[in-house]
Protein backbone atom coordinates (compact mmCIF):
# COMPACT_ATOMS: atom_id res chain seq x y z
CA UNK A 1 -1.77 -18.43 -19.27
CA UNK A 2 -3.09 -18.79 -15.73
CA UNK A 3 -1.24 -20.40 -13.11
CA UNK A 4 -2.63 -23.55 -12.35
CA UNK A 5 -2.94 -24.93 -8.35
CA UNK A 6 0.45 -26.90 -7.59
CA UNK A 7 2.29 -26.44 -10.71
CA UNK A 8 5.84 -26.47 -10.08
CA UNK A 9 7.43 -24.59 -13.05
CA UNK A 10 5.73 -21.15 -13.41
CA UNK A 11 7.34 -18.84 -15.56
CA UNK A 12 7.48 -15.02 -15.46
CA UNK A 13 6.96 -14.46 -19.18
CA UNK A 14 4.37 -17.23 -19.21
CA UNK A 15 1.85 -15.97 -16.70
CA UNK A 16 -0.73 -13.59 -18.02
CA UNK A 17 -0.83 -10.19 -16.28
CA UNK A 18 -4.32 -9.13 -14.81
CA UNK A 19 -5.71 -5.53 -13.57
CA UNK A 20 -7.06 -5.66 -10.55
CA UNK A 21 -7.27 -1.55 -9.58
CA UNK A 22 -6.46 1.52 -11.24
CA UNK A 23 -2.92 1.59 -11.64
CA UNK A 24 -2.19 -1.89 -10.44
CA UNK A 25 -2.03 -5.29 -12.03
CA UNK A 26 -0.74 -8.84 -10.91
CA UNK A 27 0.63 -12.32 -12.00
CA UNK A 28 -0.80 -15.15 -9.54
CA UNK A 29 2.74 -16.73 -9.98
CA UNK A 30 2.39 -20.03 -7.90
CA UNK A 31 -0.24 -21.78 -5.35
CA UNK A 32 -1.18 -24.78 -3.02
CA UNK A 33 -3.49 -24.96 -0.57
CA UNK A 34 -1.10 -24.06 1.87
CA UNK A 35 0.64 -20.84 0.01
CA UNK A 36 0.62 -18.16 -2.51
CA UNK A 37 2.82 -16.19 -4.51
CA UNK A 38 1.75 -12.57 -6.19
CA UNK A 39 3.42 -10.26 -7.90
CA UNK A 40 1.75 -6.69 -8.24
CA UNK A 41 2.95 -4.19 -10.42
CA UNK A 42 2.04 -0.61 -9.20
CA UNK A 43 2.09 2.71 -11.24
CA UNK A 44 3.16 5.99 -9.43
CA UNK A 45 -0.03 7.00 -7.58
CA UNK A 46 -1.81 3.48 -7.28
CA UNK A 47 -3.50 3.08 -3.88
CA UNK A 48 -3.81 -0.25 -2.48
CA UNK A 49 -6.89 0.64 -0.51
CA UNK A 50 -7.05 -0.48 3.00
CA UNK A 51 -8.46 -4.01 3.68
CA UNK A 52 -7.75 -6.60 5.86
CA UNK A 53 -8.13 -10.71 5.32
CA UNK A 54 -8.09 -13.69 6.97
CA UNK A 55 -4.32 -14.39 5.86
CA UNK A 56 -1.01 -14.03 6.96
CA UNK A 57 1.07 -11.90 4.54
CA UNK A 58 4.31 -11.18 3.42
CA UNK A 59 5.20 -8.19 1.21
CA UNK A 60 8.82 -7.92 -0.42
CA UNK A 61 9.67 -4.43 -2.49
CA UNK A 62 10.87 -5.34 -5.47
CA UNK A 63 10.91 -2.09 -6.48
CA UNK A 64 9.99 1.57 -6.46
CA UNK A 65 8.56 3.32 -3.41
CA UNK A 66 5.50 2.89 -1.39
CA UNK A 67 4.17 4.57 1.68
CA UNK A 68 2.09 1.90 4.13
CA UNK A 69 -0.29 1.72 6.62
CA UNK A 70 -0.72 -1.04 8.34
CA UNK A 71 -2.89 -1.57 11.71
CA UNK A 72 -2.47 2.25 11.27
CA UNK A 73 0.90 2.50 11.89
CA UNK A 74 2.13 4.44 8.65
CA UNK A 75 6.16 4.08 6.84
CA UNK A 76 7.74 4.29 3.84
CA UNK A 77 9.31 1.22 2.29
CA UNK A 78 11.53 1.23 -0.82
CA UNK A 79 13.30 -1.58 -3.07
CA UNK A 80 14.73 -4.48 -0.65
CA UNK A 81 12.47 -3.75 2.13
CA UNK A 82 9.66 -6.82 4.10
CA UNK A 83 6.25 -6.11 5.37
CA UNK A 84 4.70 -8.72 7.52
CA UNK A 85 1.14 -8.46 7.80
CA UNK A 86 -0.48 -10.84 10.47
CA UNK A 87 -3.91 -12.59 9.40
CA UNK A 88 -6.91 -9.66 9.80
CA UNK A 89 -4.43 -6.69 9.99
CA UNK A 90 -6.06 -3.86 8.12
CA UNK A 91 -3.34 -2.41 5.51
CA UNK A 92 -3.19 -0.54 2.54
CA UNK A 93 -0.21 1.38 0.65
CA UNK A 94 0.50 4.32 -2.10
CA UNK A 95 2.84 3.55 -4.03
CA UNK A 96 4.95 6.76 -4.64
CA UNK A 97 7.65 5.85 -7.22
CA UNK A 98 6.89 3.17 -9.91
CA UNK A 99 7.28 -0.39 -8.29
CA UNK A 100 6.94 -4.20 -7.68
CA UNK A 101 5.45 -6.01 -4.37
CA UNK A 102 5.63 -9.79 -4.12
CA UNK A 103 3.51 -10.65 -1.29
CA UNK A 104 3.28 -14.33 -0.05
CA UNK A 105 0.41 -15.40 1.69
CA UNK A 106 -0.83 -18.48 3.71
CA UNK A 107 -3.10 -19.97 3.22
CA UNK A 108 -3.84 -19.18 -0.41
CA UNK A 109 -6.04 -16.50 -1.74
CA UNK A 110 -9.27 -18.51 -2.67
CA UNK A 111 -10.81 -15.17 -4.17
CA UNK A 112 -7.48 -14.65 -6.37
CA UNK A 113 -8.79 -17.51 -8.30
């Protein structure tokens, strides 16, 4: 299922999983106008290529390993670890070991949906 605008309950195991680059997929897992929830799931050698948007964002590492550039400033991040990408920063990652990146963003992605 797809996560509908403002739905409070939104279940893991209920939200369909969509690809969205080679290597990486996502669940849209909750959204208002105001906010946004993702969770990307990133096979060892996925690039996130380098973008930028009109959002603030906030990445937590669920899991695995990434390397990240952002406003070309480059680090490695691992499991536990919180990005915070200001709106129009350009960023982009590697992931490096298996992982899991919940970002947050405000205002919502219009072009996720």
């Amino acid at each position: 299922m797809k996560t509908e605008k403002n739905r409070v309950w939104n279940f893991e195991n209920e939200v369909d999983l969509e690809k969205c680059g080679e290597g990486i997929s996502r669940k849209i897992m909750a959204y208002s106008d105001d906010a946004m929830c993702v969770v990307n799931h990133f096979e060892k050698g996925a690039i996130g290529a380098m973008h930028h948007h009109p959002h603030t964002q906030i990445t937590y590492v669920a899991a695995g390993k990434f390397e990240f550039t952002v406003e070309g400033e480059k680090k490695m991040v691992k499991t536990g670890d919180v990005l915070l990408k200001r709106e129009s920063a350009e960023h982009g990652c590697v992931c490096l070991e298996k992982g899991i990146l919940v970002d947050f963003f405000t205002p919502m992605r219009e072009d996720f949906v």
